[in-house]
N, C-alpha and C. Protein backbone atom coordinates (compact mmCIF):
# COMPACT_ATOMS: atom_id res chain seq x y z
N UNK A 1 4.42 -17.69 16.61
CA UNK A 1 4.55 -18.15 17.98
C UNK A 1 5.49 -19.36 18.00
N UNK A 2 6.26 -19.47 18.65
CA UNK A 2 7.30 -20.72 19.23
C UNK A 2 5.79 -21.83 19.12
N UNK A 3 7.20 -23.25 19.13
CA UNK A 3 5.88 -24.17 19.70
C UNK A 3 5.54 -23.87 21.10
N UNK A 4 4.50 -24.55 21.22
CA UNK A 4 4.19 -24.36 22.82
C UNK A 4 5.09 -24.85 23.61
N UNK A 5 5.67 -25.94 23.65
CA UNK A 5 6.96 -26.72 24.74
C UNK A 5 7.93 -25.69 24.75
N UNK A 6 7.98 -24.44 23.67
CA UNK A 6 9.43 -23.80 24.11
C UNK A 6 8.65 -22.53 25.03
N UNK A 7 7.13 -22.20 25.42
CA UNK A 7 7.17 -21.01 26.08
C UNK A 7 7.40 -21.15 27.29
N UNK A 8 8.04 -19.79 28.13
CA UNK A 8 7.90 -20.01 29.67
C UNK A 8 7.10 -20.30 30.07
N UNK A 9 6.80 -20.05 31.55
CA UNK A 9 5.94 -20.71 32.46
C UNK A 9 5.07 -19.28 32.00
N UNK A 10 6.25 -18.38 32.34
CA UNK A 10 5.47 -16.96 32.47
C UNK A 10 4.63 -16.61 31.26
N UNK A 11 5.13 -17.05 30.13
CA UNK A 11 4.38 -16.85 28.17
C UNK A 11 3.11 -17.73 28.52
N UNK A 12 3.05 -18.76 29.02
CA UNK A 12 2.20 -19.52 28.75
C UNK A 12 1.16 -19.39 29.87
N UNK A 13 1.42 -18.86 30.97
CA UNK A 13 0.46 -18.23 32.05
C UNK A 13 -0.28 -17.36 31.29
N UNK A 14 0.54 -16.15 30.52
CA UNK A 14 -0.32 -15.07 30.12
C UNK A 14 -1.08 -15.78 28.89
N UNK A 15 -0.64 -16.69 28.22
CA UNK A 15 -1.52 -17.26 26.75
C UNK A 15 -2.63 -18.02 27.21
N UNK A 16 -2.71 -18.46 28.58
CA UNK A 16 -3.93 -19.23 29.27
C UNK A 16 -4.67 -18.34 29.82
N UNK A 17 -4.01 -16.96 30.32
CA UNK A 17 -5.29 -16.51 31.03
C UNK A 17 -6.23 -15.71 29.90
N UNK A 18 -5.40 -15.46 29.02
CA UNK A 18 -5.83 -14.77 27.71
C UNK A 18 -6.67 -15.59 26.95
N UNK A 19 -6.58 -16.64 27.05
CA UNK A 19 -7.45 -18.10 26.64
C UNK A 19 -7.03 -18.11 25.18
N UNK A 20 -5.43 -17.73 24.71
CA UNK A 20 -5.48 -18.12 23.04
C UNK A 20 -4.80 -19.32 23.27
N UNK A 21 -4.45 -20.01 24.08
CA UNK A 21 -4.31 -21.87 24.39
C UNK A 21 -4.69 -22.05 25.53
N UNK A 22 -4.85 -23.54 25.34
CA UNK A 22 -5.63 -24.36 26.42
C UNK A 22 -4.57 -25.00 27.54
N UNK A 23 -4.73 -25.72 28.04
CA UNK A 23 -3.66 -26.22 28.55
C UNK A 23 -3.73 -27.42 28.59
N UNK A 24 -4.84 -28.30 27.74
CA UNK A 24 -4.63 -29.13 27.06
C UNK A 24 -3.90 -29.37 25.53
N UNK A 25 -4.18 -27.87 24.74
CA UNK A 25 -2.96 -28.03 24.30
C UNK A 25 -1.60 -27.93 24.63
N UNK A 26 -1.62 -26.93 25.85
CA UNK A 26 -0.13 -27.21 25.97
C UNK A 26 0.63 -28.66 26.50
N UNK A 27 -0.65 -29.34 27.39
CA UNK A 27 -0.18 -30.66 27.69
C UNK A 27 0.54 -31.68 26.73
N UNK A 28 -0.74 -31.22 25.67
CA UNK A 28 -0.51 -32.27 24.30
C UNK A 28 0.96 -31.76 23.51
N UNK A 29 1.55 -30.59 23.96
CA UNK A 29 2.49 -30.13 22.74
C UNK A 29 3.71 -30.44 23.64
N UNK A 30 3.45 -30.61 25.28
CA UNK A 30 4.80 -31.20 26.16
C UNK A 30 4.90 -33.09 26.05
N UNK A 31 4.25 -33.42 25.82
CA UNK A 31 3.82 -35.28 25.63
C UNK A 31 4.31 -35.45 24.50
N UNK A 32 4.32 -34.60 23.89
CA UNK A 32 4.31 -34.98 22.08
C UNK A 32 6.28 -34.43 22.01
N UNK A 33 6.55 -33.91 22.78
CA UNK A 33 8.25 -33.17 23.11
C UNK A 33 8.70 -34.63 23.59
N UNK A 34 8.09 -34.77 24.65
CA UNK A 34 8.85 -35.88 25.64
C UNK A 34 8.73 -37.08 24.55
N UNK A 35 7.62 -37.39 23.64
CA UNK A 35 7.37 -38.38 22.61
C UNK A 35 8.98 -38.41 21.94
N UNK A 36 9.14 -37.03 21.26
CA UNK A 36 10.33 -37.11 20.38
C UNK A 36 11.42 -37.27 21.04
N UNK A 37 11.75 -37.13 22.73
CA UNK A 37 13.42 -36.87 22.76
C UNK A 37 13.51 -38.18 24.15
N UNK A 38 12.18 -38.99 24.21
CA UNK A 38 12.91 -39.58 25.80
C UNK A 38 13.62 -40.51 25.33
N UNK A 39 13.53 -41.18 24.01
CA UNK A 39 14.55 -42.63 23.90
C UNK A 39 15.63 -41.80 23.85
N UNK A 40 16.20 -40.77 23.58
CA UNK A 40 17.81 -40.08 23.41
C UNK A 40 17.79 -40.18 25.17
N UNK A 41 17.11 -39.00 25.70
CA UNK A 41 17.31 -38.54 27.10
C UNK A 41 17.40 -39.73 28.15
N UNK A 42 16.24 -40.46 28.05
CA UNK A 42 15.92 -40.98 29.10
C UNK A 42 15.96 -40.63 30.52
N UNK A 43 14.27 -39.77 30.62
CA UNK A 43 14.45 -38.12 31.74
C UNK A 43 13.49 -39.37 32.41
N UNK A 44 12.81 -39.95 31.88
CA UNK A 44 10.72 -40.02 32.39
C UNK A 44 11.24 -41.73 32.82
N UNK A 45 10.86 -41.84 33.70
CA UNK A 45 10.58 -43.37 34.18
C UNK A 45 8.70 -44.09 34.13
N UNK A 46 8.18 -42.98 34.15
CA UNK A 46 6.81 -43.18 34.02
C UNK A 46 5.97 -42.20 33.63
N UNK A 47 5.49 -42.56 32.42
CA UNK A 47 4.60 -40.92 31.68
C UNK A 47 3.08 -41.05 32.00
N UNK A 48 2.72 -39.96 32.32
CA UNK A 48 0.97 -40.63 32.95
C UNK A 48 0.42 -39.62 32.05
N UNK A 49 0.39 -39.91 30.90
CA UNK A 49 -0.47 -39.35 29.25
C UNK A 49 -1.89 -39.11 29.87
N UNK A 50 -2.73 -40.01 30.28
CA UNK A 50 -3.58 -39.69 30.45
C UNK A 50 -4.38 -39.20 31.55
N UNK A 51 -3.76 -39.13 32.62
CA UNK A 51 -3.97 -38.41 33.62
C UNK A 51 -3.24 -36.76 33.46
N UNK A 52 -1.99 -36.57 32.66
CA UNK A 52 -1.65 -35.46 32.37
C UNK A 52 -2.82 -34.72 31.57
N UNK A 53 -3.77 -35.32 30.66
CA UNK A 53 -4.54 -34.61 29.81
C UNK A 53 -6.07 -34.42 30.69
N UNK A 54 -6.17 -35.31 31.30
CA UNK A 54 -7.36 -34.80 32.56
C UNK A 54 -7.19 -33.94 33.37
N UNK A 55 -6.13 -33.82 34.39
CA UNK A 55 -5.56 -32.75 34.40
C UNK A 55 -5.98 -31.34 33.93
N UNK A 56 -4.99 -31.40 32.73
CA UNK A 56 -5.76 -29.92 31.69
C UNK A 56 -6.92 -29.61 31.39
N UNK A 57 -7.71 -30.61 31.21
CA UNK A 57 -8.92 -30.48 31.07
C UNK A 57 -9.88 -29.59 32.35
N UNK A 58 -9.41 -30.44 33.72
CA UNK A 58 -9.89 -29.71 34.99
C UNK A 58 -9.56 -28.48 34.99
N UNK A 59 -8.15 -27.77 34.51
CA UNK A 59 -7.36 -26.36 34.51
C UNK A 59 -8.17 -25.91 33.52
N UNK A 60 -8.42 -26.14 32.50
CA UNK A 60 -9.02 -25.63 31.62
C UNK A 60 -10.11 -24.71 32.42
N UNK A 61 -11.13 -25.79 32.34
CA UNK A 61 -12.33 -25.59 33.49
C UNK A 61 -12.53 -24.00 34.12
N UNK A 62 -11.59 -24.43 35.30
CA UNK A 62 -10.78 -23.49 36.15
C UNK A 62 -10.38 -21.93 35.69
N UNK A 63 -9.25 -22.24 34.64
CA UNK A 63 -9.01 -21.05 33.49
C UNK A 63 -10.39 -20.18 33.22
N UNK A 64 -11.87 -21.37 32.46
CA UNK A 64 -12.31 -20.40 31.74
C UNK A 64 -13.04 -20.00 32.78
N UNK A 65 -13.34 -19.97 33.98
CA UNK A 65 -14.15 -18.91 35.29
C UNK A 65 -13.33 -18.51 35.77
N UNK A 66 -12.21 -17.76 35.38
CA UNK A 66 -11.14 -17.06 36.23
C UNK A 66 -10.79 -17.06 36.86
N UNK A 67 -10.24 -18.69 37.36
CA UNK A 67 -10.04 -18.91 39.03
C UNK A 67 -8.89 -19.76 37.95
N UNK A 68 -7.85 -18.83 37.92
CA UNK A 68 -6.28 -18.99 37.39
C UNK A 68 -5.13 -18.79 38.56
N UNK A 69 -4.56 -19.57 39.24
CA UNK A 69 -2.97 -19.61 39.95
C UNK A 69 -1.57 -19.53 38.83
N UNK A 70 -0.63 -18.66 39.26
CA UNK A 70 0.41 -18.96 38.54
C UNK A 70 0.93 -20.16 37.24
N UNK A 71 0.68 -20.97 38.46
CA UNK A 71 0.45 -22.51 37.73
C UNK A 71 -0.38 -23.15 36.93
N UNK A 72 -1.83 -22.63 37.12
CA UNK A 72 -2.58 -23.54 36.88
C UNK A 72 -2.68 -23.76 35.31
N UNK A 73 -2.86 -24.85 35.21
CA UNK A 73 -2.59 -25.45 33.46
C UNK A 73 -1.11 -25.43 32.99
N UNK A 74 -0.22 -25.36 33.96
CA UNK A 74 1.00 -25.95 32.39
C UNK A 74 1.73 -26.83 33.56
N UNK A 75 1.72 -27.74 32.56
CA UNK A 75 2.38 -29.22 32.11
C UNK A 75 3.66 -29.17 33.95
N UNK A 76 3.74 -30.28 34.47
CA UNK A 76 4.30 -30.80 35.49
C UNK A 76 5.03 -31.52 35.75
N UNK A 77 6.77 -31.78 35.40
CA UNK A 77 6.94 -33.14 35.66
C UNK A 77 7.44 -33.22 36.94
N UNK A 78 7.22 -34.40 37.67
CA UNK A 78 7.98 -34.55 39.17
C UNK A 78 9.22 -35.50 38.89
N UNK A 79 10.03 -35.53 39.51
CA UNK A 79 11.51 -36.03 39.96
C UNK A 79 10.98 -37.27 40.51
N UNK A 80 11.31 -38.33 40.04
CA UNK A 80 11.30 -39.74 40.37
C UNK A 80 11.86 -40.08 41.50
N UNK A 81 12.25 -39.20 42.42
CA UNK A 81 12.73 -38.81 43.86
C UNK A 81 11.31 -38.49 44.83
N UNK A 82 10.08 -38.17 44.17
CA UNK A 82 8.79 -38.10 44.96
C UNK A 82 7.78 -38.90 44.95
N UNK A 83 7.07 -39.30 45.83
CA UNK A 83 6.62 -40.42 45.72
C UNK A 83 4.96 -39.64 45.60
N UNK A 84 4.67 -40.21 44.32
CA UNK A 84 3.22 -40.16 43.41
C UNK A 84 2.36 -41.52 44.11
N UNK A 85 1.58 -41.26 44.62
CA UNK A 85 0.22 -42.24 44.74
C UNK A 85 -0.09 -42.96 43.42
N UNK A 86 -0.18 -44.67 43.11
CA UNK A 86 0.10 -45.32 42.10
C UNK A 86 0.46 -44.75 41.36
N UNK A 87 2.09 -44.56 41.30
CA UNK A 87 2.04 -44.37 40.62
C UNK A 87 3.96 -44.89 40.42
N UNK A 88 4.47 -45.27 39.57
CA UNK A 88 6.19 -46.58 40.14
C UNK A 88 7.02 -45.26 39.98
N UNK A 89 7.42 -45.12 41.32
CA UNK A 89 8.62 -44.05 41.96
C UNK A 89 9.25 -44.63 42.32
N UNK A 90 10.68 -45.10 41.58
CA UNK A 90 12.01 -45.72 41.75
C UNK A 90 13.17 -45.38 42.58
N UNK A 91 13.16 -44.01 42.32
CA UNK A 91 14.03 -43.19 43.23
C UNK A 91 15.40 -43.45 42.58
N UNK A 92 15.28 -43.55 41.26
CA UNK A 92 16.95 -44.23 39.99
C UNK A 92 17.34 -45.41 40.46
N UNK A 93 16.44 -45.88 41.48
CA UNK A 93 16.89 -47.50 42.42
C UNK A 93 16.75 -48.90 41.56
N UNK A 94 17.20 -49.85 40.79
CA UNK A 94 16.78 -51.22 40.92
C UNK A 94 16.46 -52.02 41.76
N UNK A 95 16.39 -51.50 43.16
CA UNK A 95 15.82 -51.96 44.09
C UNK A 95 14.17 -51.77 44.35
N UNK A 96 14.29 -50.50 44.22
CA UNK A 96 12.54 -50.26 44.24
C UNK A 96 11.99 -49.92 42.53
N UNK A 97 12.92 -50.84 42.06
CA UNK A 97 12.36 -50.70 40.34
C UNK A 97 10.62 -50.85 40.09
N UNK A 98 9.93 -51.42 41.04
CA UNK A 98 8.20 -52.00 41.14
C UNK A 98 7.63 -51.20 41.98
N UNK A 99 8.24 -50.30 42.87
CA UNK A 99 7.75 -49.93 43.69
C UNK A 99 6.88 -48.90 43.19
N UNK A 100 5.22 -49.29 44.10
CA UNK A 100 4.16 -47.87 43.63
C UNK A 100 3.75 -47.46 44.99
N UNK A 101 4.03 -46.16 44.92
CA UNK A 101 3.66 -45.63 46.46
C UNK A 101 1.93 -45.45 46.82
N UNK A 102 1.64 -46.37 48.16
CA UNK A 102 0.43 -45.70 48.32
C UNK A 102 -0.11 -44.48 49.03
N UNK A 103 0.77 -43.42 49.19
CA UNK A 103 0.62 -42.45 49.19
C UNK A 103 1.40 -41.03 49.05
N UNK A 104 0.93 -39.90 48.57
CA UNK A 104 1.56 -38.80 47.81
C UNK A 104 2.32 -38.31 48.82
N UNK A 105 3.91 -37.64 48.40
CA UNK A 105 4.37 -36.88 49.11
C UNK A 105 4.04 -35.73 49.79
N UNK A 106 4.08 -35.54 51.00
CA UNK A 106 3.68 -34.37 51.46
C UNK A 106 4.80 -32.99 51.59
């Protein structure tokens, strides 16, 4: 098997509903990607590790009573262009370099 960070959405839908990964591991195997390449890239302005792994944990949940969406359980990043509830959405600005929105985009 590839690592997990290289399967599709679609590989890794069917490996979750199949339950041979979690989607806490897959969380842990996209964190542990972004670990190795963001000082090159510099994609992430703010990594939320541990809300990403609670998260999976809830999908998990979800997964194992068969109440599975396309989506549910793999890994999410949003565009620093949307504004996350606490959470510092810059928008690539030094102006709103501090800025934490108090509330989620709709």
């Amino acid at each position: 098997m590839n690592e997990l960070h290289q399967l599709t959405i679609h590989e890794a839908h069917g490996l979750l509903k199949q339950r041979k990964i979690s989607s806490v591991e897959l969380t842990k195997s996209a964190l542990k990607r972004i670990a190795e390449i963001e000082g090159k890239i510099h994609a992430c302005v703010t990594i939320t590790e541990d809300s990403a792994l609670r998260q999976a944990e809830e999908a998990d949940k979800h997964i194992s009573s068969g109440d599975i969406a396309p989506l549910t359980g793999i890994p999410t990043l949003i565009k620093d262009v949307i504004c996350t509830q606490g959470i510092r959405t810059t928008c690539g600005s030094k102006m709103l370099g501090d800025f934490i929105p108090p509330y989620d985009a709709t």
